[in-house]
N, C-alpha and C. Protein backbone atom coordinates (compact mmCIF):
# COMPACT_ATOMS: atom_id res chain seq x y z
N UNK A 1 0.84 -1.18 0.00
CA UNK A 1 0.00 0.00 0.00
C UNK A 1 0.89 1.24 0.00
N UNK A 2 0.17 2.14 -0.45
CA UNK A 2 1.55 3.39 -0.36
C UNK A 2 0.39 4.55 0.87
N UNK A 3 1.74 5.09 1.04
CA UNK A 3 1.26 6.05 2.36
C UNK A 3 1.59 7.02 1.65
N UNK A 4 0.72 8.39 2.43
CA UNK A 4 1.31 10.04 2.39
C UNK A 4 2.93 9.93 3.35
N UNK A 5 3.28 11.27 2.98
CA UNK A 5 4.73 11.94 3.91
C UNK A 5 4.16 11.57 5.64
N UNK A 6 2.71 11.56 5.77
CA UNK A 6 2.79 11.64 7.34
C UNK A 6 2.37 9.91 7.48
N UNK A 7 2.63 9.54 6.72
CA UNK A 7 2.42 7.90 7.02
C UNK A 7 0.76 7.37 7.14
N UNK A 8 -0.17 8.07 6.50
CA UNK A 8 -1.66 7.70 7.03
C UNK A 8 -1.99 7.54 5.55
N UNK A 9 -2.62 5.90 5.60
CA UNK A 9 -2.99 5.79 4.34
C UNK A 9 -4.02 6.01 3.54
N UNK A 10 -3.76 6.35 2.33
CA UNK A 10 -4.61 7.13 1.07
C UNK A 10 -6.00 6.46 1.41
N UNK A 11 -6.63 7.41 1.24
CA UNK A 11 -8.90 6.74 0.99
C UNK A 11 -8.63 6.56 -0.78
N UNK A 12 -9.52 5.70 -1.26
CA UNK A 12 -9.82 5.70 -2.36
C UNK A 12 -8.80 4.78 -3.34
N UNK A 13 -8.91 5.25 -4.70
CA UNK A 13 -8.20 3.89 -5.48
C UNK A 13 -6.73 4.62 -6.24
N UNK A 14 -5.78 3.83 -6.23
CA UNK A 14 -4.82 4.34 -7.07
C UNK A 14 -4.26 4.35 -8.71
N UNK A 15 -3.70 4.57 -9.25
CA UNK A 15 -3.83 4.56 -11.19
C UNK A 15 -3.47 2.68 -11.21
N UNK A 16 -3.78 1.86 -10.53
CA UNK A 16 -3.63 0.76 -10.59
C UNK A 16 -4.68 0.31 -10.13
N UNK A 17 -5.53 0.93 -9.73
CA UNK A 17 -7.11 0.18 -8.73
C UNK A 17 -7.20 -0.28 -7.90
N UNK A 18 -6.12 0.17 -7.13
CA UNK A 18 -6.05 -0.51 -5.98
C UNK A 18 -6.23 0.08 -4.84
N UNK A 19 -7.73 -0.37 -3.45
CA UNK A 19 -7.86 0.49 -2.87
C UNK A 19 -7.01 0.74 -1.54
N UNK A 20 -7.24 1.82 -1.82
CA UNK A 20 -6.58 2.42 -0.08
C UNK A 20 -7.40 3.03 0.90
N UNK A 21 -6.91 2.93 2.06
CA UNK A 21 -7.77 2.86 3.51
C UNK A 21 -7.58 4.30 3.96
N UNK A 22 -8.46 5.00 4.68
CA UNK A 22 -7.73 5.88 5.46
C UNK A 22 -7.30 6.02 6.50
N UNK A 23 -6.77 4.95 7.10
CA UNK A 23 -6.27 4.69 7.98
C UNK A 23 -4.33 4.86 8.36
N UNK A 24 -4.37 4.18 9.90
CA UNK A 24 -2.75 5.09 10.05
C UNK A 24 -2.74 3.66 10.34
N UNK A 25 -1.40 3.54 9.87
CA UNK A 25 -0.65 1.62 9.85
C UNK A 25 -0.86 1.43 11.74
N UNK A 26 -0.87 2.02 12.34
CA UNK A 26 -1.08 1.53 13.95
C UNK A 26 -2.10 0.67 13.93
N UNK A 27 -3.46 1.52 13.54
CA UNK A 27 -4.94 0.71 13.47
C UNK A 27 -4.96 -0.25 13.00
N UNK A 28 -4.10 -0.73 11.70
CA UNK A 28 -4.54 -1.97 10.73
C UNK A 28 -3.98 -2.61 11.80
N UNK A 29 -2.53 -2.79 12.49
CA UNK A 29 -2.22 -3.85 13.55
C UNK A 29 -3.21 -3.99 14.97
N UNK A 30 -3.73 -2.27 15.45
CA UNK A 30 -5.12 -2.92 16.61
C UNK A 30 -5.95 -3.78 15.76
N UNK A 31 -6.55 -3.59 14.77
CA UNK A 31 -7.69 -4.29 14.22
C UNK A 31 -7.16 -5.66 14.13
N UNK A 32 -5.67 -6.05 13.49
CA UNK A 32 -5.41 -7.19 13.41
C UNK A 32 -5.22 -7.99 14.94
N UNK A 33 -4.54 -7.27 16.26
CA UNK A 33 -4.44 -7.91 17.41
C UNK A 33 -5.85 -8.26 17.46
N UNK A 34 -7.12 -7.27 17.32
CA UNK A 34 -8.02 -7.56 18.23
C UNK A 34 -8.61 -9.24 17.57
N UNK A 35 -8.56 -9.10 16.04
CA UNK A 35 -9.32 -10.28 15.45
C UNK A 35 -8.39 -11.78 15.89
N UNK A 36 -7.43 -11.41 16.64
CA UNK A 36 -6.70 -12.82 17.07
C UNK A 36 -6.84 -12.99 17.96
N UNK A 37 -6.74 -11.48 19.44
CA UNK A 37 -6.80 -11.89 20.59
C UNK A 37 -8.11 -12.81 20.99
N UNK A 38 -9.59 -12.59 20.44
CA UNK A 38 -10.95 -13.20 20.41
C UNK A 38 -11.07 -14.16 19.05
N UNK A 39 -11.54 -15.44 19.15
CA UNK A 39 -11.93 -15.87 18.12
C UNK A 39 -13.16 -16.96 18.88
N UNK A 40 -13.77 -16.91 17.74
CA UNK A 40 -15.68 -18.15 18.27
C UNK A 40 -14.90 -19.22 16.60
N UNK A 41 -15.14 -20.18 16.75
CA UNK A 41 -14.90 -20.51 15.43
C UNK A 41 -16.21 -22.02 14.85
N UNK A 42 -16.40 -21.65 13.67
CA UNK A 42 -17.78 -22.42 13.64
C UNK A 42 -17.74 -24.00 13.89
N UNK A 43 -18.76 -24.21 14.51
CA UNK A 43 -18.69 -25.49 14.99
C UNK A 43 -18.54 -26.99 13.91
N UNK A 44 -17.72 -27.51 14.29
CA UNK A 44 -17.91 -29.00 13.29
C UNK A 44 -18.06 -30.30 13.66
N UNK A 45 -18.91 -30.90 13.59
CA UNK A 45 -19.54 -31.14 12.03
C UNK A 45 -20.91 -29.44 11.85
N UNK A 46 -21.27 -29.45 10.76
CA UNK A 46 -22.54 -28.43 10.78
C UNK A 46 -22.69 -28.88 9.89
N UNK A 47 -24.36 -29.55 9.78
CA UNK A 47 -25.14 -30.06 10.48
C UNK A 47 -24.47 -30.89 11.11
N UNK A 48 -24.88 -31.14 12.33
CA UNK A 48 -24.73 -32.42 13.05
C UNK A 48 -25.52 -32.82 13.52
N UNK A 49 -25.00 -34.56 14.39
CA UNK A 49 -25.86 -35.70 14.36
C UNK A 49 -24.96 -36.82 15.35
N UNK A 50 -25.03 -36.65 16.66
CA UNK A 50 -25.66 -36.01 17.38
C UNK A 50 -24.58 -34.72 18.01
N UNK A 51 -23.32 -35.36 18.01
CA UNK A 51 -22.09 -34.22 18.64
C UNK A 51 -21.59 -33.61 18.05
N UNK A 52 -21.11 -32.32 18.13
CA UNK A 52 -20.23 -31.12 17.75
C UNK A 52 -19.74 -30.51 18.11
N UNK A 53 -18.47 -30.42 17.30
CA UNK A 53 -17.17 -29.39 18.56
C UNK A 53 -17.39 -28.26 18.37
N UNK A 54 -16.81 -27.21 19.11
CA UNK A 54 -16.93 -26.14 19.43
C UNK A 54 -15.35 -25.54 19.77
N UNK A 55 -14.86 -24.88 19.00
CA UNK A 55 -13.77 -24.39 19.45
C UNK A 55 -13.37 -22.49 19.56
N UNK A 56 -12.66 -22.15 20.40
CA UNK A 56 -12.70 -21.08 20.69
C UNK A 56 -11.45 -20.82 21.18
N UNK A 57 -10.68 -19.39 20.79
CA UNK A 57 -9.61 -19.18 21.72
C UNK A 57 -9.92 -17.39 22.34
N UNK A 58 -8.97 -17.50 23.42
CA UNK A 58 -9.29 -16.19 24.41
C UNK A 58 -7.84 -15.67 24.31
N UNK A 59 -7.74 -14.15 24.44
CA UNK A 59 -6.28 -13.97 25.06
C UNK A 59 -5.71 -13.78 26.52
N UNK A 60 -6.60 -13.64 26.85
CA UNK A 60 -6.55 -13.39 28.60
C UNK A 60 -7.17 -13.62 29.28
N UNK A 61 -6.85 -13.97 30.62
CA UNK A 61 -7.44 -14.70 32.24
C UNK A 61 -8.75 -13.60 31.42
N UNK A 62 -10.05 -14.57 31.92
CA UNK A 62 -11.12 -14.07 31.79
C UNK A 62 -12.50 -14.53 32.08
N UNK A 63 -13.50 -14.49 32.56
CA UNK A 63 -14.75 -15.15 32.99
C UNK A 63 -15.66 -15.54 31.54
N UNK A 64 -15.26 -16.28 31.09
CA UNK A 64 -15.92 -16.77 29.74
C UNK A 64 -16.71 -17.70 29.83
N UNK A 65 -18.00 -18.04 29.43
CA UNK A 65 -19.62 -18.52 29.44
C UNK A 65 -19.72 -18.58 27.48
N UNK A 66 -19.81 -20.24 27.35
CA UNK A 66 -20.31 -20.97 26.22
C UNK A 66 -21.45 -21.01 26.43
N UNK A 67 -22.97 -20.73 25.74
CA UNK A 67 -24.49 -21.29 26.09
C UNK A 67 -24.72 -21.59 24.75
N UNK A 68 -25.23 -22.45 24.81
CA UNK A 68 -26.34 -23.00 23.41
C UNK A 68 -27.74 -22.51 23.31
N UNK A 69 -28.21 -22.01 22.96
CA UNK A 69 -30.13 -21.27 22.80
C UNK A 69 -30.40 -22.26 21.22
N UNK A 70 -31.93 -22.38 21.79
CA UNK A 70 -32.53 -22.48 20.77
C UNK A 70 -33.31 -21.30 19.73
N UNK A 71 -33.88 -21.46 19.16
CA UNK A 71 -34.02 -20.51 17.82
C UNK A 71 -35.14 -19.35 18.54
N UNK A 72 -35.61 -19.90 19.32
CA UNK A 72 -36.64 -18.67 20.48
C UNK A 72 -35.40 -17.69 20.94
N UNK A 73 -34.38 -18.19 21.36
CA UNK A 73 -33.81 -17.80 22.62
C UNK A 73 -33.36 -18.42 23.84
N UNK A 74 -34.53 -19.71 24.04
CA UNK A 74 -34.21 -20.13 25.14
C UNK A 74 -32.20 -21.31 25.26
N UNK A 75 -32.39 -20.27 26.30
CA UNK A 75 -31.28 -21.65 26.81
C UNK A 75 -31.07 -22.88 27.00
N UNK A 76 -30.57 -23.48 25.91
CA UNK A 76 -30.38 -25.08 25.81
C UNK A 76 -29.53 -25.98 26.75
N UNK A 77 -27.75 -25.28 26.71
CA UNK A 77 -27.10 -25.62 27.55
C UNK A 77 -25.68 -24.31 28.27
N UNK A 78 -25.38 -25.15 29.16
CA UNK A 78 -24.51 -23.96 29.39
C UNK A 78 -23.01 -25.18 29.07
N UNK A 79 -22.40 -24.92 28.01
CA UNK A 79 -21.14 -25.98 27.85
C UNK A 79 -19.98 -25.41 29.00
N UNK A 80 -19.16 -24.02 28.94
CA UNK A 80 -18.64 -22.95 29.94
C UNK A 80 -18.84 -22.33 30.65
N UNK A 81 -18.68 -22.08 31.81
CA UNK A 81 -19.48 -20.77 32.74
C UNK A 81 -17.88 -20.85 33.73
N UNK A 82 -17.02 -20.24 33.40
CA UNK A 82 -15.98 -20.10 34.39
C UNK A 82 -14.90 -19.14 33.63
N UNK A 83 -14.02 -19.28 34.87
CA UNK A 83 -12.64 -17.65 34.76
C UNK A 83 -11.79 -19.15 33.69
N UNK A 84 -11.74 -18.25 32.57
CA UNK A 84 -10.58 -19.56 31.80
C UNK A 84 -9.03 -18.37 31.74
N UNK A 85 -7.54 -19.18 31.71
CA UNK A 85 -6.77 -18.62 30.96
C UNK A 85 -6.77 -18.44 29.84
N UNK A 86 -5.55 -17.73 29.28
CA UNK A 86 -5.45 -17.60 27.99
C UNK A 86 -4.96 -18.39 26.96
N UNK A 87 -6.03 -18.80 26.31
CA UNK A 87 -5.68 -19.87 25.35
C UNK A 87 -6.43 -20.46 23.83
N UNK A 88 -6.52 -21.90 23.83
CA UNK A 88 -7.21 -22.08 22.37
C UNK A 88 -8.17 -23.27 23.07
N UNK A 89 -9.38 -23.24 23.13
CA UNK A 89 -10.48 -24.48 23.73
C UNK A 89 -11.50 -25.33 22.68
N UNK A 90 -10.98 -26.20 23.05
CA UNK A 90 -12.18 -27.14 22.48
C UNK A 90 -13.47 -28.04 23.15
N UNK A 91 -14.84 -27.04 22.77
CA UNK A 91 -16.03 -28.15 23.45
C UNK A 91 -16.97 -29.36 22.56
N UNK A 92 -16.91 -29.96 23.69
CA UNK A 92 -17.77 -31.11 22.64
C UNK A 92 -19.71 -30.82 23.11
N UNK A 93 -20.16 -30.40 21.81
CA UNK A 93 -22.27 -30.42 22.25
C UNK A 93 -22.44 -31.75 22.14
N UNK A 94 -23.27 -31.91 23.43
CA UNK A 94 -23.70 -33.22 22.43
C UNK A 94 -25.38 -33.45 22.72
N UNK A 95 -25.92 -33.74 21.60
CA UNK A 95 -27.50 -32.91 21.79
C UNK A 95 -28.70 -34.59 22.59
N UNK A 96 -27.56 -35.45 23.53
CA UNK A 96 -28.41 -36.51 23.53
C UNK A 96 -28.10 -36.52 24.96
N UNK A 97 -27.21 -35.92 25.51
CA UNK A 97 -26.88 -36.17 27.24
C UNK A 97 -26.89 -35.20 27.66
N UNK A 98 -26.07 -35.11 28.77
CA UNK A 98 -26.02 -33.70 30.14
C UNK A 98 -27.33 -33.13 30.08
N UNK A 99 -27.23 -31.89 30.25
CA UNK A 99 -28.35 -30.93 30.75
C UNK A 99 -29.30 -31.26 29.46
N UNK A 100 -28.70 -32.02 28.46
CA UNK A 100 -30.07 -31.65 27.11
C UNK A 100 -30.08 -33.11 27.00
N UNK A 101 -31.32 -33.61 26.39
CA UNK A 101 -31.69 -34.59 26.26
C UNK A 101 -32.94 -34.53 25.05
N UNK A 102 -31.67 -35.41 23.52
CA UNK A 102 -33.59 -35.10 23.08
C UNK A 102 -33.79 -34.11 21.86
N UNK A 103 -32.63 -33.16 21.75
CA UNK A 103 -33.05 -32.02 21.01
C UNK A 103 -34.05 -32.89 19.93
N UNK A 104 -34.82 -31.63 19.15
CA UNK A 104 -35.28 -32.11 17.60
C UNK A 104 -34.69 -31.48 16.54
N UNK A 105 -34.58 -31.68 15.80
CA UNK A 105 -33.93 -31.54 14.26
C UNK A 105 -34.16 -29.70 14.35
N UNK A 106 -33.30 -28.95 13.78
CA UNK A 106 -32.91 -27.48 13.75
C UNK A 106 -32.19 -26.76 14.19
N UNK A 107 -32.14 -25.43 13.75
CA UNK A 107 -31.34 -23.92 14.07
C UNK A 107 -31.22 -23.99 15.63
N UNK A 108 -29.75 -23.83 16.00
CA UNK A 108 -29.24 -23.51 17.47
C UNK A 108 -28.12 -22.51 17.28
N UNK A 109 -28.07 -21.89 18.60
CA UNK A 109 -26.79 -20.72 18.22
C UNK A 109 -26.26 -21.06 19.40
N UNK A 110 -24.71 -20.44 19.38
CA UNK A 110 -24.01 -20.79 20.69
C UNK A 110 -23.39 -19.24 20.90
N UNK A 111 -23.46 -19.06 21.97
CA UNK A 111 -22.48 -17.76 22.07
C UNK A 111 -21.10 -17.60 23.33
N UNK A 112 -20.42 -17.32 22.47
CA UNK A 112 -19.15 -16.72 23.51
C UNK A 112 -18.90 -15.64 24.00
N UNK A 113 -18.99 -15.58 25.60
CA UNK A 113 -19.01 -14.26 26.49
C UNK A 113 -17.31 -14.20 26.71
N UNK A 114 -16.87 -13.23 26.54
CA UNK A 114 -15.52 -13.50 27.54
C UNK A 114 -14.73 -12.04 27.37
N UNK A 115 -15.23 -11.41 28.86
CA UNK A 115 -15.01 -9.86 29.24
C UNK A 115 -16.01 -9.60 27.85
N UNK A 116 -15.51 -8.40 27.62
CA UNK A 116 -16.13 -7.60 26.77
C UNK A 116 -16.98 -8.14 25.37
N UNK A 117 -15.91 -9.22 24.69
CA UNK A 117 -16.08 -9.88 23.68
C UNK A 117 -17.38 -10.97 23.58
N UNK A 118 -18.31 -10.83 22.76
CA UNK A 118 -19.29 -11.43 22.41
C UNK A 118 -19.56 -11.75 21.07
N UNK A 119 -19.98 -12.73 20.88
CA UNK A 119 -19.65 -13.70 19.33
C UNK A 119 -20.91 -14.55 19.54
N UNK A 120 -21.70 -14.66 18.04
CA UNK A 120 -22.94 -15.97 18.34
C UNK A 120 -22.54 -16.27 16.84
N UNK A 121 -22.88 -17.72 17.11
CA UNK A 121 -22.83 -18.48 15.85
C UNK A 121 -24.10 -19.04 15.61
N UNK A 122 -24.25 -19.98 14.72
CA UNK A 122 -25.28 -20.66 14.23
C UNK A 122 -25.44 -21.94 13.84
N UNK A 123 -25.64 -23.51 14.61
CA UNK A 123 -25.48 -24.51 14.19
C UNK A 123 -26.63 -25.78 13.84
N UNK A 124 -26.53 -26.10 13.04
CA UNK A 124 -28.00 -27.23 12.65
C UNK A 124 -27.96 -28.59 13.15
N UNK A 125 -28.90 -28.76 13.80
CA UNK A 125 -28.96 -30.61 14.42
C UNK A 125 -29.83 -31.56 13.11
N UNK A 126 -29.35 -32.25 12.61
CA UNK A 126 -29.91 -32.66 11.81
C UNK A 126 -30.32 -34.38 12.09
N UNK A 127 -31.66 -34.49 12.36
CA UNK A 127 -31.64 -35.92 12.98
C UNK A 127 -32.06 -36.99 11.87
């Protein structure tokens, strides 16, 4: 990308078409820390039948809460509810034991709390 003399990069396109941001090279690296420090990542298998992982990483000590809702809203399961370190996690749903028993075939979302950061996904039980 090319910058001005004060280092903040061009808005718009250059005699090559190529666009530029108006942004100052600091931001593109916050924007890039922030999209690593938080990640929700989609669950696999999707659809599934009956279990599915769930993986997620955090960057810091933090009180992070996994829940599963169904397509109302209501709360299906709670997979996380605790202070985790900083790291990369893997959960297993599984839509036939623990707290759930039973689901029927459809749309579920899961969401990741952790401090500030909030993320919902979207996963299909397919029976």
């Amino acid at each position: 990308m090319r910058q001005n003399p004060a280092g903040v990069l061009l808005c718009g396109t250059d005699s090559e078409g190529i666009f530029l941001a108006d942004l100052n090279p600091s931001d593109v690296d916050d924007i890039n820390n922030s999209q690593i420090n938080y990640l929700l990542q989609q669950n696999y298998p999707n659809p599934f039948n009956p279990t599915t992982t769930i993986r997620f990483t955090i960057s810091e000590l933090r009180f992070t809460t996994l829940k599963v809702y169904d397509i109302l809203g209501n709360e299906i399961a709670t997979l996380v509810n605790e202070e985790k370190p900083a790291g990369e996690y893997e959960v297993e749903f599984n839509s036939l034991s623990g707290e759930v028993r039973n689901l029927s075939s459809g749309i579920y979302f899961y969401q990741l709390k952790a401090g500030s950061f909030v993320e919902t996904k979207k996963m299909i039980l397919l029976r």
